[in-house]
N, C-alpha and C. Protein backbone atom coordinates (compact mmCIF):
# COMPACT_ATOMS: atom_id res chain seq x y z
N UNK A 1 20.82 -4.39 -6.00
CA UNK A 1 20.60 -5.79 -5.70
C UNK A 1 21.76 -6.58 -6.29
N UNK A 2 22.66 -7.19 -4.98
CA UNK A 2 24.07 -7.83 -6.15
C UNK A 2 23.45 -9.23 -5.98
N UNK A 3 22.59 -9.64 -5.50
CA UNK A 3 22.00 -10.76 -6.49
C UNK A 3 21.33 -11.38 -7.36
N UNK A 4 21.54 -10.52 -8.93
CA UNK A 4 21.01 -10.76 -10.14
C UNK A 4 21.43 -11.64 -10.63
N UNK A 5 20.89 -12.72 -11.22
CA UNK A 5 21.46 -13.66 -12.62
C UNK A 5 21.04 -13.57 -13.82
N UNK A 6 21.67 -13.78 -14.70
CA UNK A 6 21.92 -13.51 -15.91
C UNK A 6 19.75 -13.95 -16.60
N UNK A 7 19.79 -15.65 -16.06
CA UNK A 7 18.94 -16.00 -16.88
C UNK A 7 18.04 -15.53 -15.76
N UNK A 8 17.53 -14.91 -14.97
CA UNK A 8 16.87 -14.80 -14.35
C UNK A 8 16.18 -13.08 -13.64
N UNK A 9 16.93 -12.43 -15.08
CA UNK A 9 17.09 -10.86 -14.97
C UNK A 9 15.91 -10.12 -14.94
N UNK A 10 15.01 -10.58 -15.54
CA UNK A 10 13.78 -10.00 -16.14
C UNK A 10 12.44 -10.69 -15.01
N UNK A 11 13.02 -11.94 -14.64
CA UNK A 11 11.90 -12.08 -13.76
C UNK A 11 12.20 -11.35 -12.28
N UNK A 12 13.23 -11.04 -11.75
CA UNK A 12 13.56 -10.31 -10.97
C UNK A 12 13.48 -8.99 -10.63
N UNK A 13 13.77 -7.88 -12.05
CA UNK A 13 12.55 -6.88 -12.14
C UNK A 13 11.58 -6.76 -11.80
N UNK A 14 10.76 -7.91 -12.51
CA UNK A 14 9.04 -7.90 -12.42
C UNK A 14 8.55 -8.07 -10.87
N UNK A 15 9.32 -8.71 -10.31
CA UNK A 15 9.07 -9.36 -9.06
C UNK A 15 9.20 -7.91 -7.92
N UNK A 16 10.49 -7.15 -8.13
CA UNK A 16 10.69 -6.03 -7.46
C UNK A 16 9.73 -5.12 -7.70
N UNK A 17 8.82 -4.96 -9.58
CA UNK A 17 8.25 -4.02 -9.93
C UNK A 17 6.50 -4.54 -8.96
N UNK A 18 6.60 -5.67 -8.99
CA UNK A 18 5.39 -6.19 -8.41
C UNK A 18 5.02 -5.66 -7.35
N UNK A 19 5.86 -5.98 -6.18
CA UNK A 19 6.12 -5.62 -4.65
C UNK A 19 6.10 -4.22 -4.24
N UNK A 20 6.39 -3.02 -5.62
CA UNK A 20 6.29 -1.72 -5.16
C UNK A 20 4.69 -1.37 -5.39
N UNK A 21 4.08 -2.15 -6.72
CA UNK A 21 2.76 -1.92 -6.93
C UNK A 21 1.72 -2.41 -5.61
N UNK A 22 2.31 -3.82 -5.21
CA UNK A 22 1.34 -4.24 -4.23
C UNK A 22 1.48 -3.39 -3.15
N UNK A 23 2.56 -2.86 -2.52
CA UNK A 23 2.90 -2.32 -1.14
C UNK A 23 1.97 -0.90 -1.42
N UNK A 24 1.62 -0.27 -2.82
CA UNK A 24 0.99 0.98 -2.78
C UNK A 24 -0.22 0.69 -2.55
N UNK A 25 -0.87 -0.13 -3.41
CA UNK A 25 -2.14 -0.84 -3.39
C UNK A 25 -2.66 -1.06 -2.03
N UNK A 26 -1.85 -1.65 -1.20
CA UNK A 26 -2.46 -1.91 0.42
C UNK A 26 -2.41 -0.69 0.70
N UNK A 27 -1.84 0.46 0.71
CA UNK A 27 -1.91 1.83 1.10
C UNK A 27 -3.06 2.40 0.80
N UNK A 28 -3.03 2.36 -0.30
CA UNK A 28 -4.85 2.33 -1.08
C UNK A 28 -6.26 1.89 0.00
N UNK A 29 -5.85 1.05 0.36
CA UNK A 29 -6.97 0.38 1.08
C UNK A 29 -7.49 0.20 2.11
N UNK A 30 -6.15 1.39 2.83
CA UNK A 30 -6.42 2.00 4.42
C UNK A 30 -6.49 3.62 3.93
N UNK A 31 -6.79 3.95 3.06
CA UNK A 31 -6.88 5.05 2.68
C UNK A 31 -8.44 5.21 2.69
N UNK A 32 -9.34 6.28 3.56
CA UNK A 32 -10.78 6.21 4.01
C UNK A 32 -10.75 6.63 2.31
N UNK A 33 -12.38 6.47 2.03
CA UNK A 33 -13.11 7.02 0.88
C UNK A 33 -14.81 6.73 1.28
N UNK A 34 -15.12 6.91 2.99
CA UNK A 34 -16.10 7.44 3.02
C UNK A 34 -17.33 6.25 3.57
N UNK A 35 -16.65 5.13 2.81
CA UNK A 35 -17.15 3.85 3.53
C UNK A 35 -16.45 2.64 4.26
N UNK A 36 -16.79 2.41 5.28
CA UNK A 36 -16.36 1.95 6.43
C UNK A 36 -15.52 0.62 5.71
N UNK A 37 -14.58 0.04 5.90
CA UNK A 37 -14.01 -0.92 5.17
C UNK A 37 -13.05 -1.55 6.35
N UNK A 38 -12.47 -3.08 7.01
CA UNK A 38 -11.68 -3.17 7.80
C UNK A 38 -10.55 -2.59 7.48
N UNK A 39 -10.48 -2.30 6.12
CA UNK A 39 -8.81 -2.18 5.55
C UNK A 39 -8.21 -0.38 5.97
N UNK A 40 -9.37 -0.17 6.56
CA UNK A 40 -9.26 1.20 7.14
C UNK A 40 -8.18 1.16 8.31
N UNK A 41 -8.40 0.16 9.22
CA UNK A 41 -7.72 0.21 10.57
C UNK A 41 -6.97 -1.18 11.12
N UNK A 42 -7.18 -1.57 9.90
CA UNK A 42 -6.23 -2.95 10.35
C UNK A 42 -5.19 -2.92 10.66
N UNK A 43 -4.04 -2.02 9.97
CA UNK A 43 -2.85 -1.86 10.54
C UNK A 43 -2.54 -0.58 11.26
N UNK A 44 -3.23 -0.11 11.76
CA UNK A 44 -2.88 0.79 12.68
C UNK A 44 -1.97 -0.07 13.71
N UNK A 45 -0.98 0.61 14.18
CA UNK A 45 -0.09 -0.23 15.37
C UNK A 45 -1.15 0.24 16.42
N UNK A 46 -0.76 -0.31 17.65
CA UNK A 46 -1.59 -0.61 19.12
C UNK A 46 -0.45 -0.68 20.06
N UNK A 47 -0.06 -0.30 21.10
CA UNK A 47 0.88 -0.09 22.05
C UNK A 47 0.00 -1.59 23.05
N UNK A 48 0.12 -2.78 22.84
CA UNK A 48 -0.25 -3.89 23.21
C UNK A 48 0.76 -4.54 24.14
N UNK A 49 0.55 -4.37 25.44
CA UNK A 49 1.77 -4.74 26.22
C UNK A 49 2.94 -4.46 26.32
N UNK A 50 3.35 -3.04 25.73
CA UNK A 50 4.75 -2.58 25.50
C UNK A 50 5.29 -2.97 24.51
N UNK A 51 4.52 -3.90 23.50
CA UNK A 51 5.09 -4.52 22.11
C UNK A 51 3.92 -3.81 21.23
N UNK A 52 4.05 -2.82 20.13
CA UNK A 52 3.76 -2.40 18.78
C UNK A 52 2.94 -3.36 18.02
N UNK A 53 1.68 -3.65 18.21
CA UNK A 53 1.09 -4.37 17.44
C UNK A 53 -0.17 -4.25 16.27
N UNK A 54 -0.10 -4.27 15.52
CA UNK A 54 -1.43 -4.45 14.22
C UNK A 54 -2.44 -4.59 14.95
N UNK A 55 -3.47 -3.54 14.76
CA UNK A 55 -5.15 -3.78 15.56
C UNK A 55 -5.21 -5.07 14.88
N UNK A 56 -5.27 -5.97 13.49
CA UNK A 56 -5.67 -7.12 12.95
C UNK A 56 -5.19 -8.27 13.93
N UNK A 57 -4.36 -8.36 14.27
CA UNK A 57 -3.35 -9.16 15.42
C UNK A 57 -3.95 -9.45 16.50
N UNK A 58 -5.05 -7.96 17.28
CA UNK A 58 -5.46 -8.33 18.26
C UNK A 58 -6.90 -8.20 18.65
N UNK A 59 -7.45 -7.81 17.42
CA UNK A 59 -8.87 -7.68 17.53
C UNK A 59 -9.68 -8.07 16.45
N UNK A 60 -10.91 -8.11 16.05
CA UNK A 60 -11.24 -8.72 15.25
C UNK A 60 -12.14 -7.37 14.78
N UNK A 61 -12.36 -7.00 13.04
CA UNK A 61 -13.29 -5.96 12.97
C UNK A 61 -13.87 -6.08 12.04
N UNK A 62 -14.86 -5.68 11.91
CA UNK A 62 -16.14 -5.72 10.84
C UNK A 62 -16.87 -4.28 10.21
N UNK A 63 -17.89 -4.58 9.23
CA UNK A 63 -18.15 -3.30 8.90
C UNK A 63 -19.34 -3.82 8.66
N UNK A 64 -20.34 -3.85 9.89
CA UNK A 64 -21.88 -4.43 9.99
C UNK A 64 -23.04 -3.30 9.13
N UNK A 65 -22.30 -2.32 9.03
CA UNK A 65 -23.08 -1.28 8.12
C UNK A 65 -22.32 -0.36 7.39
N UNK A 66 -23.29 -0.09 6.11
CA UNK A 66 -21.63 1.07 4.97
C UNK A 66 -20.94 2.49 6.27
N UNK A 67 -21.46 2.61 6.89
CA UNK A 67 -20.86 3.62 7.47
C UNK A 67 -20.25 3.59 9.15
N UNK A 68 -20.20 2.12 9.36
CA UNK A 68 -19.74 1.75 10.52
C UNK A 68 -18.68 0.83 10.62
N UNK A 69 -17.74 0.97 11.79
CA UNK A 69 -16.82 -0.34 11.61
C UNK A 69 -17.10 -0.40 13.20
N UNK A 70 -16.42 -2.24 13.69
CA UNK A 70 -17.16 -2.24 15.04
C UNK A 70 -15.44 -2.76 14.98
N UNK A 71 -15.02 -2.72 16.07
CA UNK A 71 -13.33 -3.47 16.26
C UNK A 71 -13.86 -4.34 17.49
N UNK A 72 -13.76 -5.60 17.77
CA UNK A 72 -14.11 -6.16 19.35
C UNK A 72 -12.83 -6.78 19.58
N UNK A 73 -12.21 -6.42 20.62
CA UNK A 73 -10.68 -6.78 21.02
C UNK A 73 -10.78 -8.36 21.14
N UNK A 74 -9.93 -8.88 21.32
CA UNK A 74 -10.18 -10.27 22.15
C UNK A 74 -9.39 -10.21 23.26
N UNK A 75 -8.97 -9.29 23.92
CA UNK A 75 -8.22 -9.03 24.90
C UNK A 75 -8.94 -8.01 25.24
N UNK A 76 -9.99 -8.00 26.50
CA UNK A 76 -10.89 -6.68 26.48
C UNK A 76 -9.67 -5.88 27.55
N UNK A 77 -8.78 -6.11 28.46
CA UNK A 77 -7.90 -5.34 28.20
C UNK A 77 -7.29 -3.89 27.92
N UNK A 78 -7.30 -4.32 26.53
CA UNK A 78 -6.93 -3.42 25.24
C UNK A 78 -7.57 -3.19 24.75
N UNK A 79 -8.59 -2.34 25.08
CA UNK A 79 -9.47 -1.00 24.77
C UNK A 79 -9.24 -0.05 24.87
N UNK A 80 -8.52 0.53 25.51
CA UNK A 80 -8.04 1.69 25.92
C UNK A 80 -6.67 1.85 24.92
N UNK A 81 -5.75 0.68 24.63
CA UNK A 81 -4.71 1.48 23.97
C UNK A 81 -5.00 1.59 22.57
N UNK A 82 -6.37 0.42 21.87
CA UNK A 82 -7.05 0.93 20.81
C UNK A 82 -7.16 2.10 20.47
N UNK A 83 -8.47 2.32 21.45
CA UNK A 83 -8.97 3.92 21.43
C UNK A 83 -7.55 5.02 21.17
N UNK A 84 -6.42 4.97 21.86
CA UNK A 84 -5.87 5.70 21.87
C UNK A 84 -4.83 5.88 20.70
N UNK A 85 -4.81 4.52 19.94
CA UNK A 85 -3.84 4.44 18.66
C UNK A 85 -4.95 4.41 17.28
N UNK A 86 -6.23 4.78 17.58
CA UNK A 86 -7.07 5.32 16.81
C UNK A 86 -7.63 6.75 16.51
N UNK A 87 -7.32 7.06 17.97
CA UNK A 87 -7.47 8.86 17.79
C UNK A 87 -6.06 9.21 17.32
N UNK A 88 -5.10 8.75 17.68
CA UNK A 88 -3.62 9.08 17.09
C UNK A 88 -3.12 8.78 15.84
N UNK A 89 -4.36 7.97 15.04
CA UNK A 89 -3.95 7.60 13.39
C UNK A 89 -4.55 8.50 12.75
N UNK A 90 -4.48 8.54 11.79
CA UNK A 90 -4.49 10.38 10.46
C UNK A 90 -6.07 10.08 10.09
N UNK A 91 -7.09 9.15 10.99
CA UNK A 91 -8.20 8.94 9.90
C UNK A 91 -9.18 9.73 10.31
N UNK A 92 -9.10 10.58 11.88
CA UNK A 92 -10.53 11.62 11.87
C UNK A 92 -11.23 10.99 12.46
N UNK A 93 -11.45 9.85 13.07
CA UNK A 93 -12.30 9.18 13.25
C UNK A 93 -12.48 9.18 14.82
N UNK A 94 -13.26 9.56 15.36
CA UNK A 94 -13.33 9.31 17.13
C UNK A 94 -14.17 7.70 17.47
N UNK A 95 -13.40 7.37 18.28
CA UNK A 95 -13.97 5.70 18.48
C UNK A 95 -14.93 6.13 20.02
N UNK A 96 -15.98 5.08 19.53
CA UNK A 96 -17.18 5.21 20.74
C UNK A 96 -16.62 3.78 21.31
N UNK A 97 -16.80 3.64 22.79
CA UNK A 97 -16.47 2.39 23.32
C UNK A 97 -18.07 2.14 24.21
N UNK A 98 -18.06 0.84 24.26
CA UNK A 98 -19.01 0.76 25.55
C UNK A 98 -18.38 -0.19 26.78
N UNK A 99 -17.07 -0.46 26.46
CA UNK A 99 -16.67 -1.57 27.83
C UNK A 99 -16.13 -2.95 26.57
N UNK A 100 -17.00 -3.38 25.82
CA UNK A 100 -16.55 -4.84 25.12
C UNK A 100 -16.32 -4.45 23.64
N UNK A 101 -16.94 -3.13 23.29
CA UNK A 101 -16.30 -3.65 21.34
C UNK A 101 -16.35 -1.78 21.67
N UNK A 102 -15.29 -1.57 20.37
CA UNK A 102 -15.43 0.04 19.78
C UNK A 102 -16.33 -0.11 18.32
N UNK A 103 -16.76 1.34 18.52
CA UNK A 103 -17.44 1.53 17.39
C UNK A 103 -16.79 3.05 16.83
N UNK A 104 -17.01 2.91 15.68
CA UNK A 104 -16.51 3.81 14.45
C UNK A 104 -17.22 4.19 13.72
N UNK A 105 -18.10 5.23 13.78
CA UNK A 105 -18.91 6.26 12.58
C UNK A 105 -18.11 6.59 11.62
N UNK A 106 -18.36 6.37 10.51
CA UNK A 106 -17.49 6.91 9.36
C UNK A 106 -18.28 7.99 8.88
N UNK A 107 -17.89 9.47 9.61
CA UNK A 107 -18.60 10.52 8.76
C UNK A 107 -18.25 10.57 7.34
N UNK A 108 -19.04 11.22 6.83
CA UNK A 108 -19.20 11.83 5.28
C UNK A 108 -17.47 12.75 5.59
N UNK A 109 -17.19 12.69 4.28
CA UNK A 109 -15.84 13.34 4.28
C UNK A 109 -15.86 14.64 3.55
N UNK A 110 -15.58 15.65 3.45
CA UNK A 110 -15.90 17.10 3.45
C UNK A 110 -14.89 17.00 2.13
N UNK A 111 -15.15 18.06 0.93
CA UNK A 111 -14.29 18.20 -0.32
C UNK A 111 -13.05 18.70 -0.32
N UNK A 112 -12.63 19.25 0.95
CA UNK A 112 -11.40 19.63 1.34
C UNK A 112 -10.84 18.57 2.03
N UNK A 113 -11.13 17.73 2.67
CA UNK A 113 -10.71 16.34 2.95
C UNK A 113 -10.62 15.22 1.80
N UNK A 114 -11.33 15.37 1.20
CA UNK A 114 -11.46 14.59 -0.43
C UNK A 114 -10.11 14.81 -1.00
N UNK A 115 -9.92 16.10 -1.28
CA UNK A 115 -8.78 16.72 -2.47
C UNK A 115 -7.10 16.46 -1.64
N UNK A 116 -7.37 16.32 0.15
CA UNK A 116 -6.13 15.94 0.51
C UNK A 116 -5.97 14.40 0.34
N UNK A 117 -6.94 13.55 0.50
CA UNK A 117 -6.77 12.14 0.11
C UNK A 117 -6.47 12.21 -0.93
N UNK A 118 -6.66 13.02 -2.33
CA UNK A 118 -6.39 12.57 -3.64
C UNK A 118 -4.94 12.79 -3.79
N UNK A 119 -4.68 14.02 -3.28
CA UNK A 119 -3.48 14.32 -2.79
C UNK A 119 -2.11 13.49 -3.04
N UNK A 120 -2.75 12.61 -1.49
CA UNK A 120 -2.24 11.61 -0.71
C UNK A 120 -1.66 10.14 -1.79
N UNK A 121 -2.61 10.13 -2.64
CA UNK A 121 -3.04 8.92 -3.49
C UNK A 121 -1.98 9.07 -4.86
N UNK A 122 -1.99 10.69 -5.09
CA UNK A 122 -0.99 10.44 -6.21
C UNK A 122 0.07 11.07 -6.11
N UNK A 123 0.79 10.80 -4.83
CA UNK A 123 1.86 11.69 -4.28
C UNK A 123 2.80 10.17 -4.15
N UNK A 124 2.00 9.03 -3.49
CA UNK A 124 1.91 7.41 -3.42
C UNK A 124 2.28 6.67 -4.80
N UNK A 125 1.35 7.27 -5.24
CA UNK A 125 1.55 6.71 -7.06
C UNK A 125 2.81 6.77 -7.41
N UNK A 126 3.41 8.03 -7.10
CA UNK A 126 4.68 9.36 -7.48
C UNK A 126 6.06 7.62 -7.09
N UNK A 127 5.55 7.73 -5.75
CA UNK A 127 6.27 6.82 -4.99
C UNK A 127 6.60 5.73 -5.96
N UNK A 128 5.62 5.01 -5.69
CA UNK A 128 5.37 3.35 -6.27
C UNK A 128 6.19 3.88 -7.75
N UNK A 129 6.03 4.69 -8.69
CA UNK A 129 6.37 4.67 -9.99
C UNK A 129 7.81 5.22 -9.73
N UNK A 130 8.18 5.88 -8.89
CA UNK A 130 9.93 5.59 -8.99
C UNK A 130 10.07 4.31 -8.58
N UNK A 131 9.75 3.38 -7.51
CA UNK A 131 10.23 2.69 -7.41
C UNK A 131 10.24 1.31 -8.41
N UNK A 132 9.30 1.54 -9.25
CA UNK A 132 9.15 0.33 -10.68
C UNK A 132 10.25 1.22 -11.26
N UNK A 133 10.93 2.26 -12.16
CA UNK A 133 11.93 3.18 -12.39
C UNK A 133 12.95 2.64 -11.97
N UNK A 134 13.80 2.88 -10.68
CA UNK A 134 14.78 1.98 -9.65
C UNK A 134 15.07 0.49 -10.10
N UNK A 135 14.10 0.06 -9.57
CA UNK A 135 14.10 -1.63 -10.73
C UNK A 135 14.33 -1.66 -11.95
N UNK A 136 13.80 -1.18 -12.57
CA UNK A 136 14.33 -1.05 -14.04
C UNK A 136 15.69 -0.75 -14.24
N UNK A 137 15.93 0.33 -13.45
CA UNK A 137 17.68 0.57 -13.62
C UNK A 137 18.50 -0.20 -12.87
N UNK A 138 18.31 -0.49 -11.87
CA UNK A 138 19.07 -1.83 -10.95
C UNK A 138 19.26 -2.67 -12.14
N UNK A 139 18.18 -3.44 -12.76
CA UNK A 139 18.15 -4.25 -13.52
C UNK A 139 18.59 -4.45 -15.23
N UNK A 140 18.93 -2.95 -15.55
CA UNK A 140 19.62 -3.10 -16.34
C UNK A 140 21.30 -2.91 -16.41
N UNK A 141 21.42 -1.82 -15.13
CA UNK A 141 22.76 -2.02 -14.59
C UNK A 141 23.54 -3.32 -14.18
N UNK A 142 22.34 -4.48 -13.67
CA UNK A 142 23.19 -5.74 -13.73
C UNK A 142 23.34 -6.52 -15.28
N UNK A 143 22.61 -5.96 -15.92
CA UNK A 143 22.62 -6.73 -17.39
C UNK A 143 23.52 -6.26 -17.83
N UNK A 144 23.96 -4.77 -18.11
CA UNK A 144 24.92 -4.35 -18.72
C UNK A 144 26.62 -4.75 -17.92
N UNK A 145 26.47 -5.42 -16.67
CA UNK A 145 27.96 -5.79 -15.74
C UNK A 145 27.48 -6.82 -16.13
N UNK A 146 26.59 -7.82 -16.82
CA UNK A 146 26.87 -9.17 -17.44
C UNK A 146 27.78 -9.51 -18.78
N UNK A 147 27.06 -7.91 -19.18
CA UNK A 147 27.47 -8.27 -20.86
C UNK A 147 29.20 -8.21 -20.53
N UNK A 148 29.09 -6.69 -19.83
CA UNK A 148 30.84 -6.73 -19.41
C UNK A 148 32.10 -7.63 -19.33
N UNK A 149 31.08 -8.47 -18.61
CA UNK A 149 31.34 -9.67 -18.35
C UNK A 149 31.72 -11.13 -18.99
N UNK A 150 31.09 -10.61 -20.04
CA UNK A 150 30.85 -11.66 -20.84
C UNK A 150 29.88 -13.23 -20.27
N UNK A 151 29.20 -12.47 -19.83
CA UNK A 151 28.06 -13.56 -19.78
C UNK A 151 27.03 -13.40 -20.22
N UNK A 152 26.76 -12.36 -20.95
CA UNK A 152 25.62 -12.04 -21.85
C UNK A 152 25.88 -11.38 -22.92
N UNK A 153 25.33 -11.89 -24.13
CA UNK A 153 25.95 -11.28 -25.13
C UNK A 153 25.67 -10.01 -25.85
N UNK A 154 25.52 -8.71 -26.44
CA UNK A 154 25.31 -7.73 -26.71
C UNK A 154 23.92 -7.87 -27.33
N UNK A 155 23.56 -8.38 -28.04
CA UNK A 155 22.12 -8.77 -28.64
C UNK A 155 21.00 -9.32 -27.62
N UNK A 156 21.91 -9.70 -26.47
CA UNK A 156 20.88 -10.70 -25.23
C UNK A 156 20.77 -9.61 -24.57
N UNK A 157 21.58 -8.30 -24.33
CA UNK A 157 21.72 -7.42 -23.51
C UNK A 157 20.65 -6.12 -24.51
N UNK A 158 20.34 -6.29 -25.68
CA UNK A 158 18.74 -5.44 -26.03
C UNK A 158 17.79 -6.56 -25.57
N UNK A 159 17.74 -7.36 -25.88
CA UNK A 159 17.05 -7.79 -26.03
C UNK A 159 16.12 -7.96 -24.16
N UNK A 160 17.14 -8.10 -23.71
CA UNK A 160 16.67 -7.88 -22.01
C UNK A 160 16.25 -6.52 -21.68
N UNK A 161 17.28 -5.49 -22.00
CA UNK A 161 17.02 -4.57 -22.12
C UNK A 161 15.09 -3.96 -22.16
N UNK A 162 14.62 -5.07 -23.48
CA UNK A 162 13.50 -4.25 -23.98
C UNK A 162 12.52 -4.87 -22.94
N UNK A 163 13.18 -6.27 -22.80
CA UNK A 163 12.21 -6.76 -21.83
C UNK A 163 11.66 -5.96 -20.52
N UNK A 164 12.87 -5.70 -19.87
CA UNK A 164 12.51 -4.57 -18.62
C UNK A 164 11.92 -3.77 -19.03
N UNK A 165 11.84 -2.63 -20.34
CA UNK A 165 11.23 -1.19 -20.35
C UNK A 165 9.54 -2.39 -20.27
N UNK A 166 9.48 -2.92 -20.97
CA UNK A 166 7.82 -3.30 -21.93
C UNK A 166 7.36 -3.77 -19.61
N UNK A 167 7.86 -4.53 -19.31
CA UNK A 167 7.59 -4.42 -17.62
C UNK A 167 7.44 -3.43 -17.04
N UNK A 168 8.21 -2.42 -17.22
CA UNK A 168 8.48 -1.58 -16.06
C UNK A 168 6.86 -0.49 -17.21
N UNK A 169 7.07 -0.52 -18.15
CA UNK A 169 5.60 0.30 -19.15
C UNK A 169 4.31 -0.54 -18.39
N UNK A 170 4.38 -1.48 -18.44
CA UNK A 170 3.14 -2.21 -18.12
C UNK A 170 2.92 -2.06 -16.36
N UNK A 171 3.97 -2.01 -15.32
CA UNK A 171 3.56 -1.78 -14.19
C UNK A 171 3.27 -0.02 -13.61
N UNK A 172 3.85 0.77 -14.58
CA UNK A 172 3.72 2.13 -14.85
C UNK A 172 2.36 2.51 -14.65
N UNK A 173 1.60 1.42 -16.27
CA UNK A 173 0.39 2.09 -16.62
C UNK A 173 -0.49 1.36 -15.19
N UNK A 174 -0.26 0.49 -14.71
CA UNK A 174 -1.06 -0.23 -13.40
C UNK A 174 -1.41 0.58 -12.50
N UNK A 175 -0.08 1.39 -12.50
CA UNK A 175 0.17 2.27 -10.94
C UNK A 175 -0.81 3.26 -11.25
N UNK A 176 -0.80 4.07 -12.66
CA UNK A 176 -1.82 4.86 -13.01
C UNK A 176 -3.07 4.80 -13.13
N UNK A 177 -3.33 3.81 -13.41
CA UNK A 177 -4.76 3.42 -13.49
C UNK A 177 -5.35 3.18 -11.81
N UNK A 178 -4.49 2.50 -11.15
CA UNK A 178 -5.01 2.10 -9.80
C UNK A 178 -5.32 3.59 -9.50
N UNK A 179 -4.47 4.66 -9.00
CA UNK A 179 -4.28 6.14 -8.88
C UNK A 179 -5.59 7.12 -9.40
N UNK A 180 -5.78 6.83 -10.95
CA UNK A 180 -7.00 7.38 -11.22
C UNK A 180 -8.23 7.00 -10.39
N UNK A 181 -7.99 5.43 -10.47
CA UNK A 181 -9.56 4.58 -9.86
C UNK A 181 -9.53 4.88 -8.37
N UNK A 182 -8.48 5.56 -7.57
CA UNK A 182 -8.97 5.40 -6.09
C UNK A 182 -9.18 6.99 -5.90
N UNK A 183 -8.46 7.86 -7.08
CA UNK A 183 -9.45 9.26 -7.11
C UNK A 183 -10.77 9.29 -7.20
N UNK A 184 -11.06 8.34 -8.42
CA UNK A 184 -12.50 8.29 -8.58
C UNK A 184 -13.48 8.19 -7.61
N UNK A 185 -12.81 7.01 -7.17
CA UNK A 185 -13.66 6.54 -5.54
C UNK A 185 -13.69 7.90 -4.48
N UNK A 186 -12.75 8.02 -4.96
CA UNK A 186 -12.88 9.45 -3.35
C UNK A 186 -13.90 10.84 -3.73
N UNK A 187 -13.38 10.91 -4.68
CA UNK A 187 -14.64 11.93 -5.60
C UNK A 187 -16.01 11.90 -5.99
N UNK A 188 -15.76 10.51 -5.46
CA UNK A 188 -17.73 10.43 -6.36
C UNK A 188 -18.66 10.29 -5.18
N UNK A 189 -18.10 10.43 -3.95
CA UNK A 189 -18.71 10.10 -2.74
C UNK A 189 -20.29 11.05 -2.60
């Protein structure tokens, strides 16, 4: 990132370390664990007129019971390329149609399906925690071409320094904890 500033080093980290935690976190949350949730299929893309679109974009979906999700297009339309960018997403799930809304049984998920979601979850984690790692070093690599520089002085350059590790420790332990808690969830089903 060659646009770091000096006084503005540490919030720029945090901000990068933020964005890798949140981007895993939504991954998290299309990740099945057994109960029907919109965050299951919201972003599945949809082949919507020859343009790639988010089921959220073009349909509206609910989860009227723990083990059901209903999607009702608003373009009845596009039912068909639903259905078909739902059997083609990784979730197992076969969509029932009747003509105006799909429906989605969320079977029970089998312990060999369990252990590949957990898998999945801290392979993600793996992810997200290099990329808080990356930031950290981006970010001290521009601190240390400050000091170089002489725009920061050797004492400002620990002292930033510590600032990034105690960030990049604190979004570390986040990533881990989220990681444990969405094992949990998948395991205790």
């Amino acid at each position: 990132m060659s646009d770091w500033t000096v006084d503005k080093l540490s919030k720029q980290a945090e901000k990068l370390m933020q964005d890798a935690f949140e981007a895993m976190e939504s991954e998290f949350a299309g990740i099945r664990t057994g109960k029907a949730a919109p965050a299951l299929v919201e972003n599945i893309m949809v082949d919507y007129y020859g343009t790639s679109t988010r089921l959220r974009d073009i349909a509206g979906i609910t989860a009227p019971e723990p083990r059901m999700l209903v999607i009702q297009p608003w373009d009845q339309s596009a039912i068909k390329s639903i259905e078909k960018a739902v059997i083609a997403s990784q979730l197992g799930i076969s969509p029932v149609s009747d003509g105006r809304v799909i429906r989605l049984p969320i079977p029970e998920l089998s312990e060999e399906r369990r252990e590949e979601l957990a898998k999945m979850v801290r392979s993600r984690g793996e992810e997200a925690r290099v990329e808080i790692r990356n930031a950290r070093r981006n970010a001290n690599e521009a601190a240390k071409g400050f000091e170089k520089k002489s725009e920061m002085t050797e004492d400002d350059l620990r002292v930033t320094q510590k600032e990034i590790q105690e960030l990049t420790d604190t979004y570390v332990g986040e990533v881990d904890e989220a990681v444990k808690q969405k094992e949990k969830e998948l395991m205790a089903l």
